[in-house]
N, C-alpha and C. Protein backbone atom coordinates (compact mmCIF):
# COMPACT_ATOMS: atom_id res chain seq x y z
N UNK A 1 -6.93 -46.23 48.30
CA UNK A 1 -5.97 -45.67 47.37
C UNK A 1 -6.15 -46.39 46.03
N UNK A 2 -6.10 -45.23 44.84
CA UNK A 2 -5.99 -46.17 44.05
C UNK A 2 -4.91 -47.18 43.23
N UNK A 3 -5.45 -47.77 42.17
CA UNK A 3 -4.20 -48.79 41.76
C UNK A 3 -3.14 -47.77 41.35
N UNK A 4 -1.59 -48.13 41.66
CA UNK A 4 -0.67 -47.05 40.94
C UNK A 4 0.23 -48.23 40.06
N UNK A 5 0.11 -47.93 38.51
CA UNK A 5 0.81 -49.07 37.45
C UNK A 5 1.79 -47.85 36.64
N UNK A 6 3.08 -48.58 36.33
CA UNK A 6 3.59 -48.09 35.60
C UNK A 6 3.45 -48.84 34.13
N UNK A 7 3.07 -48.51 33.06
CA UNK A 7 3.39 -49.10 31.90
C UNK A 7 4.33 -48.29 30.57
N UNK A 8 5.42 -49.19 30.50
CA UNK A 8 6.38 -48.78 29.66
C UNK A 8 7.42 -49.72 28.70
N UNK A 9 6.42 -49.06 27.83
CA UNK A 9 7.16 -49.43 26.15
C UNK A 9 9.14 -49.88 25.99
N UNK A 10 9.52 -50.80 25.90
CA UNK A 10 10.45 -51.27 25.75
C UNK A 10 10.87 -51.09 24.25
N UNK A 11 11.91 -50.25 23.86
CA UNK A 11 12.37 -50.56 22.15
C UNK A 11 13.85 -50.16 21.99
N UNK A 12 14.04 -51.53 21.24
CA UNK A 12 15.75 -51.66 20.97
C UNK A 12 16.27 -50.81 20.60
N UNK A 13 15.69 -49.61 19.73
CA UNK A 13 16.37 -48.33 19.08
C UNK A 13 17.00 -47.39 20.49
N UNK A 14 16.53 -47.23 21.42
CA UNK A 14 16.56 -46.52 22.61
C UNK A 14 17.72 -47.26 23.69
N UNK A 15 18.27 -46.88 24.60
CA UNK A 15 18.66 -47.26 25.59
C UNK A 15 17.16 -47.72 26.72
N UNK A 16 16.94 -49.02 25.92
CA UNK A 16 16.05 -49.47 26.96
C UNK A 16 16.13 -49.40 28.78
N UNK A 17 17.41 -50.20 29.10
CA UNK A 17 17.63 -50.57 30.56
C UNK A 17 17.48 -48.69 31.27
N UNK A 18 18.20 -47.76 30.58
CA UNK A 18 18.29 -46.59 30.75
C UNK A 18 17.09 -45.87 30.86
N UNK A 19 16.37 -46.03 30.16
CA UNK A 19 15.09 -45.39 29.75
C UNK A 19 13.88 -46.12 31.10
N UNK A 20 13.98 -47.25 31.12
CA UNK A 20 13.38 -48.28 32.46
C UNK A 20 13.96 -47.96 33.90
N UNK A 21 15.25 -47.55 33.85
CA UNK A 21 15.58 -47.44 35.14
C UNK A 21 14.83 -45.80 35.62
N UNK A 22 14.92 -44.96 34.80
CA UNK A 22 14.35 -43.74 34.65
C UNK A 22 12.99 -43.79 35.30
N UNK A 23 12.09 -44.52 34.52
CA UNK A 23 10.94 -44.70 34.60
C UNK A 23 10.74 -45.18 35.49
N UNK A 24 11.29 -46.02 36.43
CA UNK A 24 11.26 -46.63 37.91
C UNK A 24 11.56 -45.91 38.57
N UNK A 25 12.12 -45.57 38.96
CA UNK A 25 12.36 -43.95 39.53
C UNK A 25 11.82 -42.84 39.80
N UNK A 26 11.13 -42.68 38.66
CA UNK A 26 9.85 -41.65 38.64
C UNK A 26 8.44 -42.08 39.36
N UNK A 27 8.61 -43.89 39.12
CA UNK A 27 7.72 -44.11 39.72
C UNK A 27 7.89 -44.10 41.38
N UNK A 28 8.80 -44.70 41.74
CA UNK A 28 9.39 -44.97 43.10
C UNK A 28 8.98 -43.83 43.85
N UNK A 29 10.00 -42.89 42.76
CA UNK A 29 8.97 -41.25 43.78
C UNK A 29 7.83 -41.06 44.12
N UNK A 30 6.67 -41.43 43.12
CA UNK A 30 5.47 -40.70 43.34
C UNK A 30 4.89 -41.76 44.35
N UNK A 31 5.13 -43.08 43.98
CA UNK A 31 4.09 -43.96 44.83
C UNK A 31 4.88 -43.58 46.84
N UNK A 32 6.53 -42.74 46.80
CA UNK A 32 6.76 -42.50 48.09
C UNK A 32 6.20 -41.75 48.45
N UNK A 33 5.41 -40.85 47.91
CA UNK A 33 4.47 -39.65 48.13
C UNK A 33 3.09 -40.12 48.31
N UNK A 34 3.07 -41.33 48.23
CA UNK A 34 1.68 -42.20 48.34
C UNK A 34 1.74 -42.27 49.97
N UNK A 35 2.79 -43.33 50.08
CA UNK A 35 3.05 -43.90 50.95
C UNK A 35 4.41 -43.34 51.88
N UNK A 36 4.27 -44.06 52.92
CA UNK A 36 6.14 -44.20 53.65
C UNK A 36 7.26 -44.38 53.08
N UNK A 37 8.29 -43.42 52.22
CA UNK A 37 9.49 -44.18 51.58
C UNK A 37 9.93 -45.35 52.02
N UNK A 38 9.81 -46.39 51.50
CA UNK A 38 10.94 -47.41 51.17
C UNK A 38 11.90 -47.23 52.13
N UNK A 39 12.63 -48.03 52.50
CA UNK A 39 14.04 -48.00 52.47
C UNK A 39 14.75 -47.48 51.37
N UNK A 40 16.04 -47.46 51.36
CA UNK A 40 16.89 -47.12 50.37
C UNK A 40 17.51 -48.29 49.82
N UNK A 41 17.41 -49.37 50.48
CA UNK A 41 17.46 -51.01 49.84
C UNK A 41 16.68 -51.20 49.14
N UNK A 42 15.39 -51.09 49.71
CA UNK A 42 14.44 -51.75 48.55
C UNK A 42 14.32 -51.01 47.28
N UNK A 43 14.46 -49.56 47.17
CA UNK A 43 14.49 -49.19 46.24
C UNK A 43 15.49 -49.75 45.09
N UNK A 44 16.55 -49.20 46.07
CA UNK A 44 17.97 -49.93 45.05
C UNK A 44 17.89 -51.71 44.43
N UNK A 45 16.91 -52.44 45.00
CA UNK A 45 16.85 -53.64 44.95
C UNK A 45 15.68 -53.50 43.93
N UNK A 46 14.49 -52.49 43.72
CA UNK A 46 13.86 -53.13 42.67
C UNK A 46 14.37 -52.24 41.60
N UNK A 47 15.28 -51.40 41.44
CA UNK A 47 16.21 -50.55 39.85
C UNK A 47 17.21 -51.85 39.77
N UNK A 48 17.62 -52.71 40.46
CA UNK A 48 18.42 -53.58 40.12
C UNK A 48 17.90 -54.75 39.41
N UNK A 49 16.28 -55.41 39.88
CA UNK A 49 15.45 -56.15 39.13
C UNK A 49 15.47 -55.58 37.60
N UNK A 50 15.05 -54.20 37.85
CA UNK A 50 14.60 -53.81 36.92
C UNK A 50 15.90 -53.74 35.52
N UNK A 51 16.51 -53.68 35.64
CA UNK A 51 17.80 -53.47 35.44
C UNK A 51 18.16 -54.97 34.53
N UNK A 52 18.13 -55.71 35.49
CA UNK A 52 18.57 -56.89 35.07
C UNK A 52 17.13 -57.66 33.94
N UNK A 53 15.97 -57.38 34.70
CA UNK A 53 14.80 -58.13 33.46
C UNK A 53 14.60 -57.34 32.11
N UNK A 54 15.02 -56.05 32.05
CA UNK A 54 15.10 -55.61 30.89
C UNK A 54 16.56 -55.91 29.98
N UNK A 55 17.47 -56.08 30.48
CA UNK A 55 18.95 -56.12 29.72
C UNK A 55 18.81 -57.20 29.59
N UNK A 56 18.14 -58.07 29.85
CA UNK A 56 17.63 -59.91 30.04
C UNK A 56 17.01 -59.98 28.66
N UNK A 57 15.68 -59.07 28.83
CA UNK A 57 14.90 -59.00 27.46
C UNK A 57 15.55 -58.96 26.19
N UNK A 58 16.06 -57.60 26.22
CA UNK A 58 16.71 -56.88 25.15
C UNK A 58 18.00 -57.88 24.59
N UNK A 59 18.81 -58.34 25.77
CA UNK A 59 20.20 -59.26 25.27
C UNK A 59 19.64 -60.65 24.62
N UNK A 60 18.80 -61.13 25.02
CA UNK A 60 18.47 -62.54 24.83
C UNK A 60 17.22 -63.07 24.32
N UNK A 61 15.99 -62.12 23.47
CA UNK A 61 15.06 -62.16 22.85
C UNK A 61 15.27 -60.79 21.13
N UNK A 62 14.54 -61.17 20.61
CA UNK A 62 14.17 -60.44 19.43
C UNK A 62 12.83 -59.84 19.98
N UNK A 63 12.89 -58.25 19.10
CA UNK A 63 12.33 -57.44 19.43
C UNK A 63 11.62 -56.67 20.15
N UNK A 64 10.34 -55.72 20.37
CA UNK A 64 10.54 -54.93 21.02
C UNK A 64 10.26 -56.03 22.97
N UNK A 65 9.81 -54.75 23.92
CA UNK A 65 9.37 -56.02 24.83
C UNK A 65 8.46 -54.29 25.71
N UNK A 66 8.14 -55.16 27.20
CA UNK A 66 7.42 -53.92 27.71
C UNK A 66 7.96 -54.27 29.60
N UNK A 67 7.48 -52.99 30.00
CA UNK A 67 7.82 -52.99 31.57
C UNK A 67 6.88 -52.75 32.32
N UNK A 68 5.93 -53.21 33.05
CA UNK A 68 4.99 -53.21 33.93
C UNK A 68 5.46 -53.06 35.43
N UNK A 69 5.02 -52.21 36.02
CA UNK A 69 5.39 -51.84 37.67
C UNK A 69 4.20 -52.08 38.38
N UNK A 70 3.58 -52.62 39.47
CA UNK A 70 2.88 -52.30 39.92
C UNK A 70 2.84 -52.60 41.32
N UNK A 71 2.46 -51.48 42.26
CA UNK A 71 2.25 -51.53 43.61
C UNK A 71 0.76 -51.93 44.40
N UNK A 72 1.80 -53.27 44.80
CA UNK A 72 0.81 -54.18 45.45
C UNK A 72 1.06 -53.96 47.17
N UNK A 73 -0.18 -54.47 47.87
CA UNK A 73 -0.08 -54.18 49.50
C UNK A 73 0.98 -53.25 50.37
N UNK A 74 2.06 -54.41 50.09
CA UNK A 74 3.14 -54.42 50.72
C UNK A 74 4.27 -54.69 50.03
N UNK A 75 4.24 -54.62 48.49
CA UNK A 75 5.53 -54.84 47.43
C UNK A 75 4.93 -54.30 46.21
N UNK A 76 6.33 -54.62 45.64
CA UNK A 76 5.92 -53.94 43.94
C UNK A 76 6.45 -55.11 43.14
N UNK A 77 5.57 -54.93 42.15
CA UNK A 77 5.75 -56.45 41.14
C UNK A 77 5.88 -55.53 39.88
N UNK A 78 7.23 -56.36 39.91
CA UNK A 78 8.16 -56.13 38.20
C UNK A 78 7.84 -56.92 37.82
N UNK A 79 7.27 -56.40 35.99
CA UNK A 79 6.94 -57.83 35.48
C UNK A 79 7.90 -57.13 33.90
N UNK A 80 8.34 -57.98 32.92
CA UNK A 80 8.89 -57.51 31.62
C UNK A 80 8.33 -58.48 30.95
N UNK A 81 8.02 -57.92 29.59
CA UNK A 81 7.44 -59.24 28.83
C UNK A 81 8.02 -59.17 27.47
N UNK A 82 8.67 -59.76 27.41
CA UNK A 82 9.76 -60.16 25.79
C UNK A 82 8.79 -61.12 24.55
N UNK A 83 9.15 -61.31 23.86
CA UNK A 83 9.06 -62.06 22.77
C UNK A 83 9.40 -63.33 22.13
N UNK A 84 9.63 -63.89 23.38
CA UNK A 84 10.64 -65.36 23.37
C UNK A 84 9.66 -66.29 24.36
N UNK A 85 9.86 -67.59 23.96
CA UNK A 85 8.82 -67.89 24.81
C UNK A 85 9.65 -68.69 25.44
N UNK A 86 11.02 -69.04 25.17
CA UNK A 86 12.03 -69.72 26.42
C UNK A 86 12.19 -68.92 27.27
N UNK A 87 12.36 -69.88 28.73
CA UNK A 87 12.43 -69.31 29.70
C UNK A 87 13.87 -68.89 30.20
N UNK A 88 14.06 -68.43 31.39
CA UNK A 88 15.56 -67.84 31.73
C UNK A 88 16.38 -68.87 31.79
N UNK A 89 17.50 -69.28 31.75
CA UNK A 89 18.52 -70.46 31.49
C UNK A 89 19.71 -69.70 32.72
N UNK A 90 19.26 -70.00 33.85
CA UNK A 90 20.38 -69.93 34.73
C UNK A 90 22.16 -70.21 34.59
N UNK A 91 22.91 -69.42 34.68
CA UNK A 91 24.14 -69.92 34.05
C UNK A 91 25.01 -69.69 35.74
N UNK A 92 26.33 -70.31 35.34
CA UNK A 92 27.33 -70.27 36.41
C UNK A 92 28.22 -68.67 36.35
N UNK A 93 27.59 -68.14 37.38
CA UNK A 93 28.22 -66.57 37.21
C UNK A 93 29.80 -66.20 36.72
N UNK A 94 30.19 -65.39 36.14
CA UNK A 94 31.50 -65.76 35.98
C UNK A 94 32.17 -63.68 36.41
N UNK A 95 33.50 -64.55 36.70
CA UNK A 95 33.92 -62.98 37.18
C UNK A 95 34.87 -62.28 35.92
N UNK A 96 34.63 -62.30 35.19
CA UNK A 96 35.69 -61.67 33.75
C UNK A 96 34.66 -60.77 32.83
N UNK A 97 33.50 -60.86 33.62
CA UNK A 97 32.46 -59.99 33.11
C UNK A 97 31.69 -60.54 31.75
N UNK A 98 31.40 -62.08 31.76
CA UNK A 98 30.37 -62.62 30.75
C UNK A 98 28.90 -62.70 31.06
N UNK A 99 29.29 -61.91 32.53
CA UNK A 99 27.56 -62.03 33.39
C UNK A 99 27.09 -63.21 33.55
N UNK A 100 25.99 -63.38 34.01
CA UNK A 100 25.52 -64.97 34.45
C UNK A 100 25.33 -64.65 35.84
N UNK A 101 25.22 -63.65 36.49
CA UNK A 101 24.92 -62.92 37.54
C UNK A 101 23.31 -62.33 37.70
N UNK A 102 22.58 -61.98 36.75
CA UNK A 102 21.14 -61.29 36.66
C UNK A 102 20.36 -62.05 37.20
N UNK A 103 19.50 -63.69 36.87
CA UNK A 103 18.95 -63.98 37.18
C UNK A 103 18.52 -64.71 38.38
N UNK A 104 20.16 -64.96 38.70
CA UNK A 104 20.64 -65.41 40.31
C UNK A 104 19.98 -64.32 41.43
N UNK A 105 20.57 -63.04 40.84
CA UNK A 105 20.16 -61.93 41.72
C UNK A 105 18.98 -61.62 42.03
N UNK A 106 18.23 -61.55 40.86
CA UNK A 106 16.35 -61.50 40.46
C UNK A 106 15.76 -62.61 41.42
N UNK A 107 16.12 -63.82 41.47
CA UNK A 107 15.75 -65.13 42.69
C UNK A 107 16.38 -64.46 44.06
N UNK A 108 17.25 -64.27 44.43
CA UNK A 108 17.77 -63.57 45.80
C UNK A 108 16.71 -62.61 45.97
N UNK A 109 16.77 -61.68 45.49
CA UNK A 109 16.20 -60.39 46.17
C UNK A 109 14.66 -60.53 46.40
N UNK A 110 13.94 -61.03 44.97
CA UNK A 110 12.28 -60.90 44.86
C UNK A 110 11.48 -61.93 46.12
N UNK A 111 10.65 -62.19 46.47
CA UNK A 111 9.97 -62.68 47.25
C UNK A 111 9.31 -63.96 46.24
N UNK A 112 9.03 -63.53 45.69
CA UNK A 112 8.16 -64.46 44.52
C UNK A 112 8.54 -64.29 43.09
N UNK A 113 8.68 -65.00 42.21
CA UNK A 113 9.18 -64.82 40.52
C UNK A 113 8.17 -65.57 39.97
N UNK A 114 7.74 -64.98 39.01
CA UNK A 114 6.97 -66.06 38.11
C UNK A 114 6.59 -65.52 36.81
N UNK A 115 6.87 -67.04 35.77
CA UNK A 115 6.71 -67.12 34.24
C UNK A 115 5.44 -67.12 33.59
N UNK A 116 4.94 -66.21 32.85
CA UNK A 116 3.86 -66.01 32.37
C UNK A 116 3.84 -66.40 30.79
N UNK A 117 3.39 -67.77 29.83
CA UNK A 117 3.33 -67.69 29.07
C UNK A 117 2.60 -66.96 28.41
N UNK A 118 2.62 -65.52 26.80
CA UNK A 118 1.59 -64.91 26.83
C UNK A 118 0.97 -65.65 25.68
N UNK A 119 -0.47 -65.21 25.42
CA UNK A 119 -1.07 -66.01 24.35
C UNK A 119 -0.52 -65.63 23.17
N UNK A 120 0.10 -64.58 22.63
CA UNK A 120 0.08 -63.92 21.25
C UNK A 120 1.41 -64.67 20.69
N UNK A 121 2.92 -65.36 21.88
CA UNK A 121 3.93 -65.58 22.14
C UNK A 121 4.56 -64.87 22.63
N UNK A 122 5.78 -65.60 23.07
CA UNK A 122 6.68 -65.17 24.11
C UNK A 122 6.61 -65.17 25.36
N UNK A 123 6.59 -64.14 26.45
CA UNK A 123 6.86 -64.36 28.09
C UNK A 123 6.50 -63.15 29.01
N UNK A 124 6.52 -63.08 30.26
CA UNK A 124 6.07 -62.55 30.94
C UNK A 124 6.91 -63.26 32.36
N UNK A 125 8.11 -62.35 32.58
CA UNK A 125 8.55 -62.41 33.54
C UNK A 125 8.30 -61.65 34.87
N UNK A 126 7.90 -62.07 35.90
CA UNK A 126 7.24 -60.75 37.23
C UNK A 126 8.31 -61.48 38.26
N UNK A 127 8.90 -60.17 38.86
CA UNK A 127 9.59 -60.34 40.29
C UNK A 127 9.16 -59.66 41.07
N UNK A 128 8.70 -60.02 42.67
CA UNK A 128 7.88 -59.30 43.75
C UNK A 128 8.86 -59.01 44.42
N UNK A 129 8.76 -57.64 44.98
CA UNK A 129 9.74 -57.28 45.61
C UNK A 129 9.24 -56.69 47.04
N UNK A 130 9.60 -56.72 48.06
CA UNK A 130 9.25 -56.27 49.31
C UNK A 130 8.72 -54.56 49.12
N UNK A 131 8.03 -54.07 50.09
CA UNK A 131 8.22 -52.38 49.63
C UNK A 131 7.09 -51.85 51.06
């Protein structure tokens, strides 16, 4: 089979997280037509990555950023790559809705996480997700 990648343009003018969750979705479908659907967890578990590393991007870096999908073996690796070259700053979740909940969740669910410094600047965040 061949490689199946999603690549998608991240820009602040747009409802990014919206526009990404979309696009995961579309992908989710076709690669289930590849393969055996998913569960309905894992799906919901990588629109929730996805979800959270883009509203991550967009809230807490300057300008545009991008969304990479790609289906590996037995998972799919979310990767987002922002413009900041600090890394995620874990916070104490709070319930009054200041969030501090995303990146906790992104470590729970993924199998593997990892920081990609890029050469040009900024980052390259990937979460592996079961699938």
């Amino acid at each position: 089979m061949s490689t199946v990648v999603l690549d998608q343009p991240l820009s602040r003018a747009a409802q990014p997280s919206t526009s990404a969750r979309a696009a995961t979705r579309a992908f989710l479908a076709r690669i289930a037509r590849l393969r055996a659907p998913a569960q309905v967890g894992s799906m919901d578990a990588v629109l929730l990555v996805v979800s959270e590393l883009v509203t991550n991007a967009i809230r807490h870096t300057d300008g545009p950023g991008a969304l990479r999908l790609k289906l590996l073996d037995h998972s799919i690796d979310v990767c987002v790559t922002d413009r900041s070259p600090q890394h995620p700053q874990p916070r104490t979740p709070s319930t009054d809705g200041a969030g501090g909940w995303g990146w906790h969740l992104i470590k729970r669910l993924a199998t593997h996480t990892r920081i990609k410094p890029m050469p040009e600047g900024g980052k390259t965040i990937c979460a592996e997700l079961p699938w």
